[in-house]
Structures are given as structure tokens and as C-alpha cells.
C-alpha atoms as a PDB file:
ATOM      1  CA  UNK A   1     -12.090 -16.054 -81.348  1.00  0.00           C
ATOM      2  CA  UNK A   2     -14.854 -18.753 -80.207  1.00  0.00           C
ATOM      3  CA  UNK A   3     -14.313 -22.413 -80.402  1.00  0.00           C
ATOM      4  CA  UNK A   4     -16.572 -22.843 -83.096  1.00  0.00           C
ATOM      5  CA  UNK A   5     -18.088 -20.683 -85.694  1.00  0.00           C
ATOM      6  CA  UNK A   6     -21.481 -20.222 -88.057  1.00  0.00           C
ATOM      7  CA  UNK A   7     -20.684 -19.899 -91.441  1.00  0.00           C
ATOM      8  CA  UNK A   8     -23.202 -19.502 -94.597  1.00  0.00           C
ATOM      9  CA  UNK A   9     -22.406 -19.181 -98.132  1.00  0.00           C
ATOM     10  CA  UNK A  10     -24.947 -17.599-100.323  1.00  0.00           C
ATOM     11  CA  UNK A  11     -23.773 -18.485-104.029  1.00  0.00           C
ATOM     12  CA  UNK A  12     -25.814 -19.669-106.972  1.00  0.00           C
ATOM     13  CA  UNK A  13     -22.429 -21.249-108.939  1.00  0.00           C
ATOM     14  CA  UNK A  14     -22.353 -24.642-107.533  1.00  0.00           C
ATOM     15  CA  UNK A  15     -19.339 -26.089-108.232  1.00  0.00           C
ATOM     16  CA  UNK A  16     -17.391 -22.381-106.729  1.00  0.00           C
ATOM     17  CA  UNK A  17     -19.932 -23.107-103.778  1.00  0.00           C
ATOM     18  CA  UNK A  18     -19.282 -27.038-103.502  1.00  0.00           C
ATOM     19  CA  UNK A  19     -15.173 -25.448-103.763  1.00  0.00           C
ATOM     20  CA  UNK A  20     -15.564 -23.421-100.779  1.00  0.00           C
ATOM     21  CA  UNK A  21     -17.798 -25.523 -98.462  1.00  0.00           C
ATOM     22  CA  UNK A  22     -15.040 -28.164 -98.960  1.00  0.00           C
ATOM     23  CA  UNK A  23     -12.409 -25.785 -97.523  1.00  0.00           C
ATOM     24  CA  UNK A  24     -14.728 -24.395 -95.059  1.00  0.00           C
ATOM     25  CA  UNK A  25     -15.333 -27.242 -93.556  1.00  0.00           C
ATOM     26  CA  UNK A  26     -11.469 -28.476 -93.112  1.00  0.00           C
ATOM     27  CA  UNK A  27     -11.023 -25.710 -91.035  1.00  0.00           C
ATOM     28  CA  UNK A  28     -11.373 -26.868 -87.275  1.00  0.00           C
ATOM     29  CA  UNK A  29     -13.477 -24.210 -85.672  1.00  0.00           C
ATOM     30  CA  UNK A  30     -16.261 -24.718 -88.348  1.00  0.00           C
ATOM     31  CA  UNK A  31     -18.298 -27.638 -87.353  1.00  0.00           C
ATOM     32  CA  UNK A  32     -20.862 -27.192 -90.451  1.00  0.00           C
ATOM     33  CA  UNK A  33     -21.424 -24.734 -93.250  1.00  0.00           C
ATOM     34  CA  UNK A  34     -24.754 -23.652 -94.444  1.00  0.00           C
ATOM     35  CA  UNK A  35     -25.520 -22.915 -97.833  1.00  0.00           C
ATOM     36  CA  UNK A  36     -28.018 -21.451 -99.768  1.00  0.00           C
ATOM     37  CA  UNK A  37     -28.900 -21.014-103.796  1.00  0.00           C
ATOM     38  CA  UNK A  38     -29.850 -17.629-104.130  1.00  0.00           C
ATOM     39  CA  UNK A  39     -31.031 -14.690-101.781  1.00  0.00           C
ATOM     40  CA  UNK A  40     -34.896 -15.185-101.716  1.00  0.00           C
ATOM     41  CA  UNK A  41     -34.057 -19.055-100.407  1.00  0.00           C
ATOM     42  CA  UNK A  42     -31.451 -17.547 -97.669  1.00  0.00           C
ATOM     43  CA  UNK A  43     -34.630 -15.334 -96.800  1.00  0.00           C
ATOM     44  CA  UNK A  44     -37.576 -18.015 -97.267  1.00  0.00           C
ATOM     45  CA  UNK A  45     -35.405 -20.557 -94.628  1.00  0.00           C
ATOM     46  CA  UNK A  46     -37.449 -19.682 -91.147  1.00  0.00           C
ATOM     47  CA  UNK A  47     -35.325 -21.186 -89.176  1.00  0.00           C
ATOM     48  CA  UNK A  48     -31.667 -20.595 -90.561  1.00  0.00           C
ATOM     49  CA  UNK A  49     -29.430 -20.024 -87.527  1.00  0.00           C
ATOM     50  CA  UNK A  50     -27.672 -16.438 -86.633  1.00  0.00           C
ATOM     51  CA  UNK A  51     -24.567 -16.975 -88.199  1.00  0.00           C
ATOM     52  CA  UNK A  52     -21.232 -15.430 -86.764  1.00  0.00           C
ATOM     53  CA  UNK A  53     -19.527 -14.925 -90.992  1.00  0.00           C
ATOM     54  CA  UNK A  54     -21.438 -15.131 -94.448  1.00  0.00           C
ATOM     55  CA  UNK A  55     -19.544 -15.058 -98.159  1.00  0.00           C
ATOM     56  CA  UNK A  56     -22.135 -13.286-100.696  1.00  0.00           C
ATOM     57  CA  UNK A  57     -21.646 -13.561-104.310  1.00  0.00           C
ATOM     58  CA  UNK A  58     -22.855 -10.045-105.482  1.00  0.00           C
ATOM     59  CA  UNK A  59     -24.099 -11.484-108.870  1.00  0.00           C
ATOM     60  CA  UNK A  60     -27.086 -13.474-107.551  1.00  0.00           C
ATOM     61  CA  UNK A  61     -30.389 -13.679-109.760  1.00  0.00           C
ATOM     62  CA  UNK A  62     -33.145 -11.474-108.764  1.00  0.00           C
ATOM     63  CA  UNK A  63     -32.112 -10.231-105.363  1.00  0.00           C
ATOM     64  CA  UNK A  64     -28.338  -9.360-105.369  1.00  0.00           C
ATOM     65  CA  UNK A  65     -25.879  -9.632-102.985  1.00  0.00           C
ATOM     66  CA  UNK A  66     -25.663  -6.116-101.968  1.00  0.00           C
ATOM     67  CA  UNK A  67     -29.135  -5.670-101.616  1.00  0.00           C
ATOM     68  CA  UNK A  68     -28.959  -9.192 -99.303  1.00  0.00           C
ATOM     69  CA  UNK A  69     -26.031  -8.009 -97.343  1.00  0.00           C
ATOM     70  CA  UNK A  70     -28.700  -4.882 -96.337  1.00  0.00           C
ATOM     71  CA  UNK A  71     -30.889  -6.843 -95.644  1.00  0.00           C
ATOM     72  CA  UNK A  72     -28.761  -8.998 -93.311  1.00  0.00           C
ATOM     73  CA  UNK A  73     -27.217  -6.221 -91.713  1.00  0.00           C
ATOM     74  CA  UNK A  74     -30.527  -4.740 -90.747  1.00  0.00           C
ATOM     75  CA  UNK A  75     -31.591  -7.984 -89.043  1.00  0.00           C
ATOM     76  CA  UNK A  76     -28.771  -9.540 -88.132  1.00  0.00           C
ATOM     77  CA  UNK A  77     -25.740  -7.140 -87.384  1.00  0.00           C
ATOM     78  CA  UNK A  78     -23.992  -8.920 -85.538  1.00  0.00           C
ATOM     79  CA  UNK A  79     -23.222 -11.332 -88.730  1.00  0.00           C
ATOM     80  CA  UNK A  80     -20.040 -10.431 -90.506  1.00  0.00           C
ATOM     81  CA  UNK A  81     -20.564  -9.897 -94.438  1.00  0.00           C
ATOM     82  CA  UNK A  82     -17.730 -10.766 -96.952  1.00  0.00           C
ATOM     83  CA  UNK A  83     -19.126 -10.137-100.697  1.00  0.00           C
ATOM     84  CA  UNK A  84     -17.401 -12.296-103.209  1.00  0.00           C
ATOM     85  CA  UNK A  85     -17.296 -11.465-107.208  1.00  0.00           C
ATOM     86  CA  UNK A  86     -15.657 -11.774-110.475  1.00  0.00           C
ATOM     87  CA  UNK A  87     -15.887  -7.974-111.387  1.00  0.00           C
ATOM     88  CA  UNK A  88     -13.653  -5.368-109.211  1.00  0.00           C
ATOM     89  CA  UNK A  89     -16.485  -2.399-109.438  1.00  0.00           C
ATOM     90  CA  UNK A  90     -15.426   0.633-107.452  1.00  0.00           C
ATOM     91  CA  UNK A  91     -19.184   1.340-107.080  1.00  0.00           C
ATOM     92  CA  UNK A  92     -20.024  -2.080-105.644  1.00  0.00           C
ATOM     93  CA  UNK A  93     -16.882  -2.339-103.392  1.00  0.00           C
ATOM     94  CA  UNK A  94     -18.604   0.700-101.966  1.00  0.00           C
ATOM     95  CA  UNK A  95     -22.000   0.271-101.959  1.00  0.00           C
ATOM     96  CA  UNK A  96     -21.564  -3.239-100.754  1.00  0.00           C
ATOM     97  CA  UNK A  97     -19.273  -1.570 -97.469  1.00  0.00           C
ATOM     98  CA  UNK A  98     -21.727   1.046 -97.280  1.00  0.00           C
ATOM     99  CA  UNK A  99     -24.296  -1.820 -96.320  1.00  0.00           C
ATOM    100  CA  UNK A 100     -22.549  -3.397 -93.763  1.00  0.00           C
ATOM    101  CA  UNK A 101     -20.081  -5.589 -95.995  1.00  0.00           C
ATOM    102  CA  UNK A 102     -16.221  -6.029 -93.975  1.00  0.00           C
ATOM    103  CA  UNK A 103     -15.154  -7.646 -96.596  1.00  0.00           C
ATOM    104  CA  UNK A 104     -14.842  -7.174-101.048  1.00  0.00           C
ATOM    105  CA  UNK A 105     -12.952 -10.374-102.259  1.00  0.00           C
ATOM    106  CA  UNK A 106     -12.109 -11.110-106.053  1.00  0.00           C
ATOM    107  CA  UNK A 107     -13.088 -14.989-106.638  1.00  0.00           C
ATOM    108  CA  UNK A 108     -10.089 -15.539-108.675  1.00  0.00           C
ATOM    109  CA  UNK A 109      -8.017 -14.667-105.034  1.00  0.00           C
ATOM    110  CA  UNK A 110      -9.656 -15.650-102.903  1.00  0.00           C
ATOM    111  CA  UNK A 111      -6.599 -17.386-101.294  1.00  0.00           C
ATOM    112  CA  UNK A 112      -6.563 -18.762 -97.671  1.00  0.00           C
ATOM    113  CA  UNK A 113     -10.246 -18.988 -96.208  1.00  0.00           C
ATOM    114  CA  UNK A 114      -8.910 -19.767 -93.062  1.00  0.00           C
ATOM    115  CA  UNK A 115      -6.963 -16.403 -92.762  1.00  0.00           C
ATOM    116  CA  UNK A 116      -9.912 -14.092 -94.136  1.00  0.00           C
ATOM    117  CA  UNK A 117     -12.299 -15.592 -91.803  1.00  0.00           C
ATOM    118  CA  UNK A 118      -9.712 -14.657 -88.672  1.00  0.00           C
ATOM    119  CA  UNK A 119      -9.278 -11.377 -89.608  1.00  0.00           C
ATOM    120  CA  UNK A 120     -12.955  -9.952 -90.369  1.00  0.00           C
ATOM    121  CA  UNK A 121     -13.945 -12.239 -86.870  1.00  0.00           C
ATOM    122  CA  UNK A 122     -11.542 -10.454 -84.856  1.00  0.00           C
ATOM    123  CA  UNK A 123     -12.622  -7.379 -85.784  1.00  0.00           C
ATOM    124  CA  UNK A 124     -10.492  -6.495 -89.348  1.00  0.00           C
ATOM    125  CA  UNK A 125     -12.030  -5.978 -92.724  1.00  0.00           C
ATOM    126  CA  UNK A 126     -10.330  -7.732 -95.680  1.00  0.00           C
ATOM    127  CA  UNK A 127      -9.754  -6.792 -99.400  1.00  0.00           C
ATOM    128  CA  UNK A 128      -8.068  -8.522-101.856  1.00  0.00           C
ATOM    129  CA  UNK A 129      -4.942  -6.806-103.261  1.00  0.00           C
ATOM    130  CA  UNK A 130      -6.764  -6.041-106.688  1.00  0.00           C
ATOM    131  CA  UNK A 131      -9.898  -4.264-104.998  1.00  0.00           C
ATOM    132  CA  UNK A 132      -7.095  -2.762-102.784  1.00  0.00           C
ATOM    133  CA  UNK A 133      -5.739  -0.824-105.962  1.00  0.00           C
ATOM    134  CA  UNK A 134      -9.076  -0.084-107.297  1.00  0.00           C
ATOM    135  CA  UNK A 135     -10.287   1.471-104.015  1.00  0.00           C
ATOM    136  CA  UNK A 136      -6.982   3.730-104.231  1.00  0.00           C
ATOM    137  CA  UNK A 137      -7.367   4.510-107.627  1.00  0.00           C
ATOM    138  CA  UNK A 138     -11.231   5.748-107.189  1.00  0.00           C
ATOM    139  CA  UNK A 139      -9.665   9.411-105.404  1.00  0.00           C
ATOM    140  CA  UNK A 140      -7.497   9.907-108.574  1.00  0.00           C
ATOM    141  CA  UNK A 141      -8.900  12.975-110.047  1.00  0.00           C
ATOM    142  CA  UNK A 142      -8.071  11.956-113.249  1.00  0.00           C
ATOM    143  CA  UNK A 143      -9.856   8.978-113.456  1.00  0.00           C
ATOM    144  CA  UNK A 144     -12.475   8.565-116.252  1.00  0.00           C
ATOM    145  CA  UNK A 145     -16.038   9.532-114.468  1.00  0.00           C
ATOM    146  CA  UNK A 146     -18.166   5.850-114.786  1.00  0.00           C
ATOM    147  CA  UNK A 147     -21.715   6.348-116.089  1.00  0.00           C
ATOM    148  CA  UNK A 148     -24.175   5.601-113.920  1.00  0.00           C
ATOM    149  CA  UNK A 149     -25.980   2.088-114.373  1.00  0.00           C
ATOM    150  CA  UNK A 150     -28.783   0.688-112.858  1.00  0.00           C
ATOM    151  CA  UNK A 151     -28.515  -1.990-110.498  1.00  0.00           C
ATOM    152  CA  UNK A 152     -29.812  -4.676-113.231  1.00  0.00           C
ATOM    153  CA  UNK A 153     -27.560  -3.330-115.956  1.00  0.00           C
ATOM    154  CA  UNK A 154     -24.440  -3.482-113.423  1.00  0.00           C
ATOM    155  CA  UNK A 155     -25.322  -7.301-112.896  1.00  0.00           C
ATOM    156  CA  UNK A 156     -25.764  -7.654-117.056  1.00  0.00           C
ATOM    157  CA  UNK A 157     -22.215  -6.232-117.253  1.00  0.00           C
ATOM    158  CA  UNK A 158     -20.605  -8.230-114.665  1.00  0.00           C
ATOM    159  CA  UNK A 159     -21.985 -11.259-116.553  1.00  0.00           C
ATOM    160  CA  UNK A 160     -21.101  -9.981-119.796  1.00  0.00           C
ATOM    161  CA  UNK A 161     -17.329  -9.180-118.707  1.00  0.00           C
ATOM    162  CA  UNK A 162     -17.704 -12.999-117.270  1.00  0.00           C
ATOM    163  CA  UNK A 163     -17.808 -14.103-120.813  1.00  0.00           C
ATOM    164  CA  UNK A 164     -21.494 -15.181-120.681  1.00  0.00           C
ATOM    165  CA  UNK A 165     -23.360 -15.047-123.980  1.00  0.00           C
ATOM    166  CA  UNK A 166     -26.617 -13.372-123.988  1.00  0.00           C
ATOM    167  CA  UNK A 167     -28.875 -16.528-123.500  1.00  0.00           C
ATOM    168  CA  UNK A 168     -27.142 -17.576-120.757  1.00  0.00           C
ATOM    169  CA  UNK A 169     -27.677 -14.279-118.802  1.00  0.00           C
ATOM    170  CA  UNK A 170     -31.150 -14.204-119.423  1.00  0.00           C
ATOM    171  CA  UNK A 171     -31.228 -17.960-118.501  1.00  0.00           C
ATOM    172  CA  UNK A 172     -29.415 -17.097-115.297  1.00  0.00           C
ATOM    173  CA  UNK A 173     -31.787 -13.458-114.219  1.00  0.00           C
ATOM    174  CA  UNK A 174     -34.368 -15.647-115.649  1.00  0.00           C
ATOM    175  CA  UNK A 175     -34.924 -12.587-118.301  1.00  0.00           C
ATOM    176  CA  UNK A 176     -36.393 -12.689-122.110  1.00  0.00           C
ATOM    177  CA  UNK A 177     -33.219 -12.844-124.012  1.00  0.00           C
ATOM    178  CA  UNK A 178     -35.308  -9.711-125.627  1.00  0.00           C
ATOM    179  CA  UNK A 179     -34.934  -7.598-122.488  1.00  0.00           C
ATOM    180  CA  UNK A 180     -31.450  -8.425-121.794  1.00  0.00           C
ATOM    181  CA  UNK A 181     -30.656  -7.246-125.533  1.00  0.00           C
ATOM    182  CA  UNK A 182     -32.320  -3.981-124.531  1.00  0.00           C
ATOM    183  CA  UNK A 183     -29.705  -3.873-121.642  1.00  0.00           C
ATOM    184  CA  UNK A 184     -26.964  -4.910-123.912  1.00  0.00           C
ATOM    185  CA  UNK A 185     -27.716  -2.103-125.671  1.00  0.00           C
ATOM    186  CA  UNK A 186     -28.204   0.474-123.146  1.00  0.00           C
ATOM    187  CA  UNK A 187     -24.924  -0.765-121.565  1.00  0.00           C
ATOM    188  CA  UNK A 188     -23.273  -0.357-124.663  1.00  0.00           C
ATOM    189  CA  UNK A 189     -24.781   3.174-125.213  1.00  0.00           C
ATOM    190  CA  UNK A 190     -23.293   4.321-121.946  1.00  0.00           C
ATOM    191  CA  UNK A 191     -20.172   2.841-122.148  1.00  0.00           C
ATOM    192  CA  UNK A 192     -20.021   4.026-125.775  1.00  0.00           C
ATOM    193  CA  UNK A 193     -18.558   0.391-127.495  1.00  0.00           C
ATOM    194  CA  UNK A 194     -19.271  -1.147-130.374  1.00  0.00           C
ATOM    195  CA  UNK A 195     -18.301  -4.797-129.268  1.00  0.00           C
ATOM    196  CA  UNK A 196     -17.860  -7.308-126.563  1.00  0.00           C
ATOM    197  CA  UNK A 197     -13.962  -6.536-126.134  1.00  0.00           C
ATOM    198  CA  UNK A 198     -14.432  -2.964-126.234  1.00  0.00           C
ATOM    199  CA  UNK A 199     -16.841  -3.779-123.712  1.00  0.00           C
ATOM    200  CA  UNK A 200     -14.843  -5.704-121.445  1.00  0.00           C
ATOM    201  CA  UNK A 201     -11.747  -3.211-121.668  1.00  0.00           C
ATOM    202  CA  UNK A 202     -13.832  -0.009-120.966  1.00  0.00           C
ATOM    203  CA  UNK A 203     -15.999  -2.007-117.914  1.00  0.00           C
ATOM    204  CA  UNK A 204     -11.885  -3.120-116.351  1.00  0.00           C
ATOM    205  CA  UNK A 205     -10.889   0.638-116.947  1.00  0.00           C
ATOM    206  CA  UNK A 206     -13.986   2.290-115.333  1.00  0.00           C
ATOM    207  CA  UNK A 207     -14.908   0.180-112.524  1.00  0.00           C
END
């Protein structure tokens, strides 16, 4: 492994960002962590450096993490992408490795930095043992077929499961809490709930 290493964080939660940096920068090989907001200010910075790791939280407003982590991978490949998130979705631990991600880690264990960051540098990927057990799970044949949401309404639910009320998720995709009723209620449709804890169960069983 070098002597020193580039490492970004793209996460709009600051106080989980603030959390991280902190650890990040205890480690010795890590000299100075950059940090950005959201995707569109990781893309707006001109002169951000090539970085050798970056953490992505998939829930990001607007542009999400998966869609970043395609975008870094086409530019930069030789940047090693670790998505973070609160949700274990079998069809964003795959669409997230599917676009270059080496790494699918659950906030809640997201355990020792230090070790993650060896592993995916020297070549490993690394998934937490939930998403482990979900990716095993996905070839069951008798698992319950997920319906197929868009990209916005998979970010909704994520939120939703998250315990957010509806104002806050339109606060936070910067949405009419009118439009992100009408997902609600898609969501709900497709899922076929009635209520949030319904909701919650069905989104834990199916993705």
C-alpha cells in the first residue's frame, strides 16, 4: 500500500460525514480527507485531486450515489468506490457494483475504517455481513420478485424506511411535498401497503 492515501467522502448528512472525517483522519497514511455536500459540488470542484478511495452515500439529493460512482468510474477508474447507505437493496448493491463500486457498506456497520480502506486498496472488495446475506439470498428462487421502482421512488423509499416524514424528504430532494405524495403513493401501490410499517416490513423483506 502507498505511504499516504487520497480519500473523499461524498455525504450530504453532516454530522455521519463530520463522524467519519474524524476517523479518517486518525488513520496515519491519510494526511487529509476531502469532502463534499452532494454530487453536483463533487462534480462542480475543477480542481479536486484524483483520489486513490471515495465513500458515497447512495441517498444523495438530485444526483445519487450510484449514478456518481458512474460517473467517477468513467473518469477516474483508477479511484476505488465504496457506497455507503441505510437501506440493504439487493438492486442497489448491484447496480452500484455494476458501476464500478468495490465496496456496499450498511452505515449502521460500518465498523473499522481503517480495515475497509486496506482491503478494497489492496485489491479486495468489502461487504458488510448484512449485504453479505442479502446478496446470497437474491439467487433463492423463492424469494418474493421486487417490483420495479424508478430510481427517484427507490431514493423516496430509502428515506421513508429511514423514518423521514414526508416534508422532510421533499425538503431533502428539494421536491413539492405534493410530488413526493404522488411517490408515496405509487410506492405504496407497488408494494401493495396500506401504512408506513407495512411499508417498512415489505421494503426489509424485498430488497
Amino acid at each position: 500500500m502507498k505511504k499516504t492515501l487520497s480519500i473523499g467522502i461524498v455525504e450530504n448528512d453532516l454530522e455521519f460525514r463530520t463522524t467519519v472525517e474524524s476517523k479518517l483522519c486518525g488513520i496515519s497514511y491519510i494526511p487529509k480527507v476531502y469532502s463534499w455536500n452532494s454530487a453536483e459540488e463533487y462534480l462542480r470542484e475543477k480542481n479536486r485531486p484524483v483520489l486513490d478511495l471515495i465513500f458515497l452515500d447512495i441517498v444523495l439529493p438530485y444526483m445519487n450515489g450510484v449514478d456518481l460512482a458512474r460517473e467517477i468510474s468513467k473518469k477516474n477508474p483508477e479511484t476505488s468506490i465504496i457506497m455507503l447507505t441505510n437501506m440493504n437493496s439487493d438492486a442497489m448493491i448491484f447496480e452500484s457494483i455494476k458501476n464500478g463500486a468495490l465496496g456496499y457498506v450498511l452505515k449502521s456497520e460500518l465498523g473499522t475504517l481503517e480495515n475497509i480502506i486496506q482491503i478494497v486498496i489492496d485489491g479486495g472488495a468489502v461487504i458488510t455481513p448484512t449485504i453479505a446475506l442479502r446478496v446470497f439470498s437474491s439467487f433463492r428462487k423463492d424469494k418474493p420478485q421486487a417490483p420495479d421502482l424508478t430510481d427517484r421512488e427507490r431514493q423516496v423509499l430509502e428515506l421513508l424506511v429511514r423514518g423521514k416524514s414526508v416534508f422532510s424528504v421533499a425538503s431533502f430532494l428539494d421536491l413539492s411535498i405534493h410530488t413526493v405524495q404522488g411517490y408515496v403513493k405509487t410506492i405504496y401501490k407497488k408494494l401493495n401497503v396500506h401504512n408506513r410499517a407495512e411499508l417498512t416490513q415489505k421494503a426489509n423483506q424485498l430488497f
